[in-house]
C-alpha atoms as a PDB file:
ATOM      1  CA  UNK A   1      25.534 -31.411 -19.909  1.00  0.00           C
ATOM      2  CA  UNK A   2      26.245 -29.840 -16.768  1.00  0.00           C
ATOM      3  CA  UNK A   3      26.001 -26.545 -18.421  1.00  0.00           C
ATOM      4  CA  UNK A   4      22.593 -26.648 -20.180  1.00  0.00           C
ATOM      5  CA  UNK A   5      21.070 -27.972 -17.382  1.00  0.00           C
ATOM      6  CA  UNK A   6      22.224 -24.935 -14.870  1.00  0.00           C
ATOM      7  CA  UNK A   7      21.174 -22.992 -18.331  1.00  0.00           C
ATOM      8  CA  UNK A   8      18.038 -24.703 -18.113  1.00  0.00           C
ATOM      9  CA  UNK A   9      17.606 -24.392 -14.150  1.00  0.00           C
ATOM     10  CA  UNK A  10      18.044 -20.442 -14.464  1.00  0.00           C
ATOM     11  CA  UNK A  11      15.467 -20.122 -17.134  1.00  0.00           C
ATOM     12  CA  UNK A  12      13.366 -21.751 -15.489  1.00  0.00           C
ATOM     13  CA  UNK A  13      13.396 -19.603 -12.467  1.00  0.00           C
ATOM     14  CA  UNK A  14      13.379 -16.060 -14.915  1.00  0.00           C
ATOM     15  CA  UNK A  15      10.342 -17.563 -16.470  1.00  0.00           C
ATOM     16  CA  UNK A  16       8.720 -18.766 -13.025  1.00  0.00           C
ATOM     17  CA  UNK A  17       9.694 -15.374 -11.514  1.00  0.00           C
ATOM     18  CA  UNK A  18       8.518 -12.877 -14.361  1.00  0.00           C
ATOM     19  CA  UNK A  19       4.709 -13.229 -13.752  1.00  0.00           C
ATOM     20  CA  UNK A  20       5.661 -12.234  -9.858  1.00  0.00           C
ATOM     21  CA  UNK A  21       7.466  -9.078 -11.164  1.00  0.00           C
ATOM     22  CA  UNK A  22       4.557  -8.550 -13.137  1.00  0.00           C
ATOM     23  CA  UNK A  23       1.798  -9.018 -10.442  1.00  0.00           C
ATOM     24  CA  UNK A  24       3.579  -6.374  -8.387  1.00  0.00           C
ATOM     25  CA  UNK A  25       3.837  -3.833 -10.958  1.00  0.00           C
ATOM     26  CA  UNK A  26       0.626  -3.625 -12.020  1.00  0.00           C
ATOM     27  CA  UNK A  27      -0.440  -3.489  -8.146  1.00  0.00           C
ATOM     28  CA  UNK A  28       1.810  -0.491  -7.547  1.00  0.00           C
ATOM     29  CA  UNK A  29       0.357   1.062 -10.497  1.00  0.00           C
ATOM     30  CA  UNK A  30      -3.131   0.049  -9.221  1.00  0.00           C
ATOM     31  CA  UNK A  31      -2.056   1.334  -5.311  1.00  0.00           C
ATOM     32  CA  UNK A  32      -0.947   5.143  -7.158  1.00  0.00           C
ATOM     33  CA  UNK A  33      -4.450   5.489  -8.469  1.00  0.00           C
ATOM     34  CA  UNK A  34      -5.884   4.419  -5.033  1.00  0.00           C
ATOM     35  CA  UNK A  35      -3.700   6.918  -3.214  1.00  0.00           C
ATOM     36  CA  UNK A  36      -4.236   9.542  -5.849  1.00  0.00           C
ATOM     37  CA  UNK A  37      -8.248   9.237  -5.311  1.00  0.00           C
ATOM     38  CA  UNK A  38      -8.425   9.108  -1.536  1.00  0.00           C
ATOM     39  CA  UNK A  39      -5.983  11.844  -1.887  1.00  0.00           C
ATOM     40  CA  UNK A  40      -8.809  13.706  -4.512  1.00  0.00           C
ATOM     41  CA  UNK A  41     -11.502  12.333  -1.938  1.00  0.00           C
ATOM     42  CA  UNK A  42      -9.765  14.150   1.178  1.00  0.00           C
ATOM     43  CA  UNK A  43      -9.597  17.527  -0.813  1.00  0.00           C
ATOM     44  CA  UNK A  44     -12.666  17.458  -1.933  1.00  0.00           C
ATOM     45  CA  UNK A  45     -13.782  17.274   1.594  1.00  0.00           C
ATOM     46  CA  UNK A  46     -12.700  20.194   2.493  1.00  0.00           C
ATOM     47  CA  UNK A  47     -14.392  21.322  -0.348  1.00  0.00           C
ATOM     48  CA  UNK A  48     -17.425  20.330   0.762  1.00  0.00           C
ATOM     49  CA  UNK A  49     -16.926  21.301   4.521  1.00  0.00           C
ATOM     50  CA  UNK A  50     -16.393  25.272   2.862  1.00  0.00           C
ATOM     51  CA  UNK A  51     -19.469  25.247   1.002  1.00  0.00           C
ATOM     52  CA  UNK A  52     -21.785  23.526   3.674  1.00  0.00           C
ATOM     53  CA  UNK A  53     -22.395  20.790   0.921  1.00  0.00           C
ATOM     54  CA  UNK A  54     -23.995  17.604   2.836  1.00  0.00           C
ATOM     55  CA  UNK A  55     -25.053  15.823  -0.541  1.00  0.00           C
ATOM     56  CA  UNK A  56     -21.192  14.965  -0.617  1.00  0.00           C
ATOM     57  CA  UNK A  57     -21.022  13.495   2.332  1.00  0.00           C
ATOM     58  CA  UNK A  58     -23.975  11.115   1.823  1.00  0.00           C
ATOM     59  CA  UNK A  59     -21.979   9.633  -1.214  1.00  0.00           C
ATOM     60  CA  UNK A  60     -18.542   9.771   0.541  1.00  0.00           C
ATOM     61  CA  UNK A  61     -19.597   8.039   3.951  1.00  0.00           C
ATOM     62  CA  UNK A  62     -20.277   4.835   4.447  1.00  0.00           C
ATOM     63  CA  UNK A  63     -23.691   4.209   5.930  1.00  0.00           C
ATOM     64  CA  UNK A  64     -22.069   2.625   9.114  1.00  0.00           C
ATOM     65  CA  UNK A  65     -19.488   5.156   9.393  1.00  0.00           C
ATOM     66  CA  UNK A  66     -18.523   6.510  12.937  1.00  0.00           C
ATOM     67  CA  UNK A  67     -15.820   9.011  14.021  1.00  0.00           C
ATOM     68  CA  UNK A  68     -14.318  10.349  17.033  1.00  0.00           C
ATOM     69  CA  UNK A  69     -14.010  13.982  16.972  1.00  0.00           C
ATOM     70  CA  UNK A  70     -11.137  16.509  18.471  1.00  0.00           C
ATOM     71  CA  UNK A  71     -13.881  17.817  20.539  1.00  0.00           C
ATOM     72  CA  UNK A  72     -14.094  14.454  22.557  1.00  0.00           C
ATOM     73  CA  UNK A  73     -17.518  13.448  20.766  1.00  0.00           C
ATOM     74  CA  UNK A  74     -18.642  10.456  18.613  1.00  0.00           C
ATOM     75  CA  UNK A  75     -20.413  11.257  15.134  1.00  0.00           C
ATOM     76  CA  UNK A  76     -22.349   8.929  12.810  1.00  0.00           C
ATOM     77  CA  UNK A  77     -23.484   9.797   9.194  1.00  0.00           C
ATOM     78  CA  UNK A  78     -26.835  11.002  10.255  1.00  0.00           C
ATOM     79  CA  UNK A  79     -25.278  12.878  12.877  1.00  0.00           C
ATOM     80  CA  UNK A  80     -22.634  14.641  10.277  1.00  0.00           C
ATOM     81  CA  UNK A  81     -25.354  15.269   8.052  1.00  0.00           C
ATOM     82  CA  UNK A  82     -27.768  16.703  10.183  1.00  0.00           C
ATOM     83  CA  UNK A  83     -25.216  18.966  11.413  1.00  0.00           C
ATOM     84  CA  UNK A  84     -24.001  20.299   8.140  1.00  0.00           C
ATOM     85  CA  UNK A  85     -28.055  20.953   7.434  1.00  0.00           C
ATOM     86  CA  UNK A  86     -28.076  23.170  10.597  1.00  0.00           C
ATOM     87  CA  UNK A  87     -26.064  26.365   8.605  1.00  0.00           C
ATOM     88  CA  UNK A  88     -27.214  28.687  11.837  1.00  0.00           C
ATOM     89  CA  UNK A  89     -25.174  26.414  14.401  1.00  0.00           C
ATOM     90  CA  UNK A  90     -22.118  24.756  11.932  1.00  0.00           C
ATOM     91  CA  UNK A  91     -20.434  26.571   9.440  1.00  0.00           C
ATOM     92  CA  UNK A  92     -16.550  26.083   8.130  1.00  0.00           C
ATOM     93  CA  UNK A  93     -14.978  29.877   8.112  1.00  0.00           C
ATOM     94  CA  UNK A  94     -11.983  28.365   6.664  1.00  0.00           C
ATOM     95  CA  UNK A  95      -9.917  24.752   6.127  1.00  0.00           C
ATOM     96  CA  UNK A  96      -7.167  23.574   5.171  1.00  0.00           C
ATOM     97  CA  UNK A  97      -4.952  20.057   4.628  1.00  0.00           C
ATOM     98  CA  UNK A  98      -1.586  18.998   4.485  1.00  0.00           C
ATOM     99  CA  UNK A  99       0.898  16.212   4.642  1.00  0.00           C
ATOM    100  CA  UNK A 100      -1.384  13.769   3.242  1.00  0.00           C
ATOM    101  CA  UNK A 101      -0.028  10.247   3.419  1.00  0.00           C
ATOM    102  CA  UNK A 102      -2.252   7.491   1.747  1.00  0.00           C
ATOM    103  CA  UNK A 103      -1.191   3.272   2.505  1.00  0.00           C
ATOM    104  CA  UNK A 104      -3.314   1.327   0.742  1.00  0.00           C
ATOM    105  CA  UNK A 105      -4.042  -2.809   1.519  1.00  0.00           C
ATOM    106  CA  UNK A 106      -6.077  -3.913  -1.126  1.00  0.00           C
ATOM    107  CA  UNK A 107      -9.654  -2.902  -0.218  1.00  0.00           C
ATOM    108  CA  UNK A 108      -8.423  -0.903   2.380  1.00  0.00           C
ATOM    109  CA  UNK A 109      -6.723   2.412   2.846  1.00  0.00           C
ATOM    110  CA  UNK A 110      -5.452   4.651   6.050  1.00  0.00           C
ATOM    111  CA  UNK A 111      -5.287   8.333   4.926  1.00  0.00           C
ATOM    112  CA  UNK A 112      -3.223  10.831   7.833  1.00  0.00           C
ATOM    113  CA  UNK A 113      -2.814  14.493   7.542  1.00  0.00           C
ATOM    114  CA  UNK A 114      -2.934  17.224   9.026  1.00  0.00           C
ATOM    115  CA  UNK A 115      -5.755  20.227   9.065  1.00  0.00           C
ATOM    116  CA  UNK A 116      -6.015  23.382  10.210  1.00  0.00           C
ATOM    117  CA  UNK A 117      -9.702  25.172  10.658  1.00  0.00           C
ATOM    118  CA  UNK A 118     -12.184  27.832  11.828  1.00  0.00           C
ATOM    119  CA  UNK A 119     -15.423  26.805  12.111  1.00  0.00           C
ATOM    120  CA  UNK A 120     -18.647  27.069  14.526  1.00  0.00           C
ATOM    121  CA  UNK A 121     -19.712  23.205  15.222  1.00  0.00           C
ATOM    122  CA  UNK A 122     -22.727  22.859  17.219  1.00  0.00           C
ATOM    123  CA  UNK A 123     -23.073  26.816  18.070  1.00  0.00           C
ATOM    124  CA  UNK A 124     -19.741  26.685  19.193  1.00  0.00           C
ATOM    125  CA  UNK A 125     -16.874  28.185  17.440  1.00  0.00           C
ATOM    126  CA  UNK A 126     -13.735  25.971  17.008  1.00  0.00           C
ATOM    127  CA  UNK A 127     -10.591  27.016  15.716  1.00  0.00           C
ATOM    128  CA  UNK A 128      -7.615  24.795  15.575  1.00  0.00           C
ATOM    129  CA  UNK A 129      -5.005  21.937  14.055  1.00  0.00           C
ATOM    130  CA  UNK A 130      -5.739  18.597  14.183  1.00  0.00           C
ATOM    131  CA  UNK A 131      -4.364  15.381  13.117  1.00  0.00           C
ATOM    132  CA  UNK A 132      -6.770  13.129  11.454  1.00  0.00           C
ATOM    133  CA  UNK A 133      -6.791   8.976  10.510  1.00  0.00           C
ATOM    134  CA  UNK A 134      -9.467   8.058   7.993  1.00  0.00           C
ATOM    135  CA  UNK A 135      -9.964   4.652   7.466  1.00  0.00           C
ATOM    136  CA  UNK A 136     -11.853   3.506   3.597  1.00  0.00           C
ATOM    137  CA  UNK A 137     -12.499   0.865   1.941  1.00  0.00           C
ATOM    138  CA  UNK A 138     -13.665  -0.056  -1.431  1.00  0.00           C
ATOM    139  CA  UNK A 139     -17.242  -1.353  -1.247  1.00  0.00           C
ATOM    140  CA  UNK A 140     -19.105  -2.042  -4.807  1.00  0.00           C
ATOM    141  CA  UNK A 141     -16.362  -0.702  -7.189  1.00  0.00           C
ATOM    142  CA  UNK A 142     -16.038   3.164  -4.863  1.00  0.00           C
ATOM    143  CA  UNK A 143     -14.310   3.973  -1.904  1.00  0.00           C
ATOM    144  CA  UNK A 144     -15.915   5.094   1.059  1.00  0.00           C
ATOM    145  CA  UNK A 145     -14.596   6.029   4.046  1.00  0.00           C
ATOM    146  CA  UNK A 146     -15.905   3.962   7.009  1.00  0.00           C
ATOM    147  CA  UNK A 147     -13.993   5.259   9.852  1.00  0.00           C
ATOM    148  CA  UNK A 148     -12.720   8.605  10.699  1.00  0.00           C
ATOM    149  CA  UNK A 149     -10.190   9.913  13.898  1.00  0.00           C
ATOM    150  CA  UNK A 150      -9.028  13.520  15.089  1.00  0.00           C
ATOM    151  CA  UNK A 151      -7.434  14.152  17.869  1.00  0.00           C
ATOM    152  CA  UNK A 152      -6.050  18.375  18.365  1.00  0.00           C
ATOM    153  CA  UNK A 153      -2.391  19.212  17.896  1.00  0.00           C
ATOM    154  CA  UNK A 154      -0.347  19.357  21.195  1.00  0.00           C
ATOM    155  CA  UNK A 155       0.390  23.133  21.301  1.00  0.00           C
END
């Protein structure tokens, strides 16, 4: 008796315990496709900064989104895409990013990495390696990103 009912116990648990195992391995199958877009979505932002393409912006932003600048300045969307519409004062000569690392909390993500770039940014010309935080989060089924951070690379 003593036997079938430790038997019993233990099955029990394995059967009470299986939907748990199963919960978290869909949701680190569900956090790789998250960190595989905002990875995409980082990319493609480069993309975008090389081409002077604002239009991707307007999707990828959030319509609150603010960011603090290496430069020391604030930016909102408006602000971004106005600037990206001035071609004679902002232009991206060249960009590139690295060591992206994506963590992912439900709705929320925090993308790092690290970029290096040439570029003239308010008739200025800027050319240097930053560190960046982007904060997203999923609103209406897509990710945007609703908080951005760079700060320049000690040298």
């Amino acid at each position: 008796m003593k036997k079938s009912l430790t038997a019993f116990s233990l099955l029990l648990t394995m059967v009470g315990f299986t939907p748990v195992v199963a919960l978290a391995q869909s949701s680190t199958a569900s956090d790789s496709d998250v960190i595989a877009t905002i990875t995409k979505m980082e990319h493609d932002a480069v993309t975008a900064d090389l081409s002077g393409d604002h239009a991707f912006y307007q999707n990828y932003l959030a319509n609150d989104w603010s960011g603090g600048s290496s430069r020391g300045t604030r930016d909102s969307k408006p602000s971004i895409i106005a600037a990206m519409k001035d071609t004679q004062n902002n232009k991206t000569t060249s960009e590139s990013i690295g060591d992206v690392k994506v963590r992912v909390y439900g709705d929320v993500a925090i993308a790092e990495y690290q970029s290096t770039y040439d570029a003239m940014i308010r008739g200025k010309r800027y050319a240097r390696t930053i560190i960046t935080t982007d904060t997203f989060l999923q609103q209406d089924g897509a990710w945007k990103q609703i908080a951005s951070h760079s700060s320049q690379v000690a040298k």
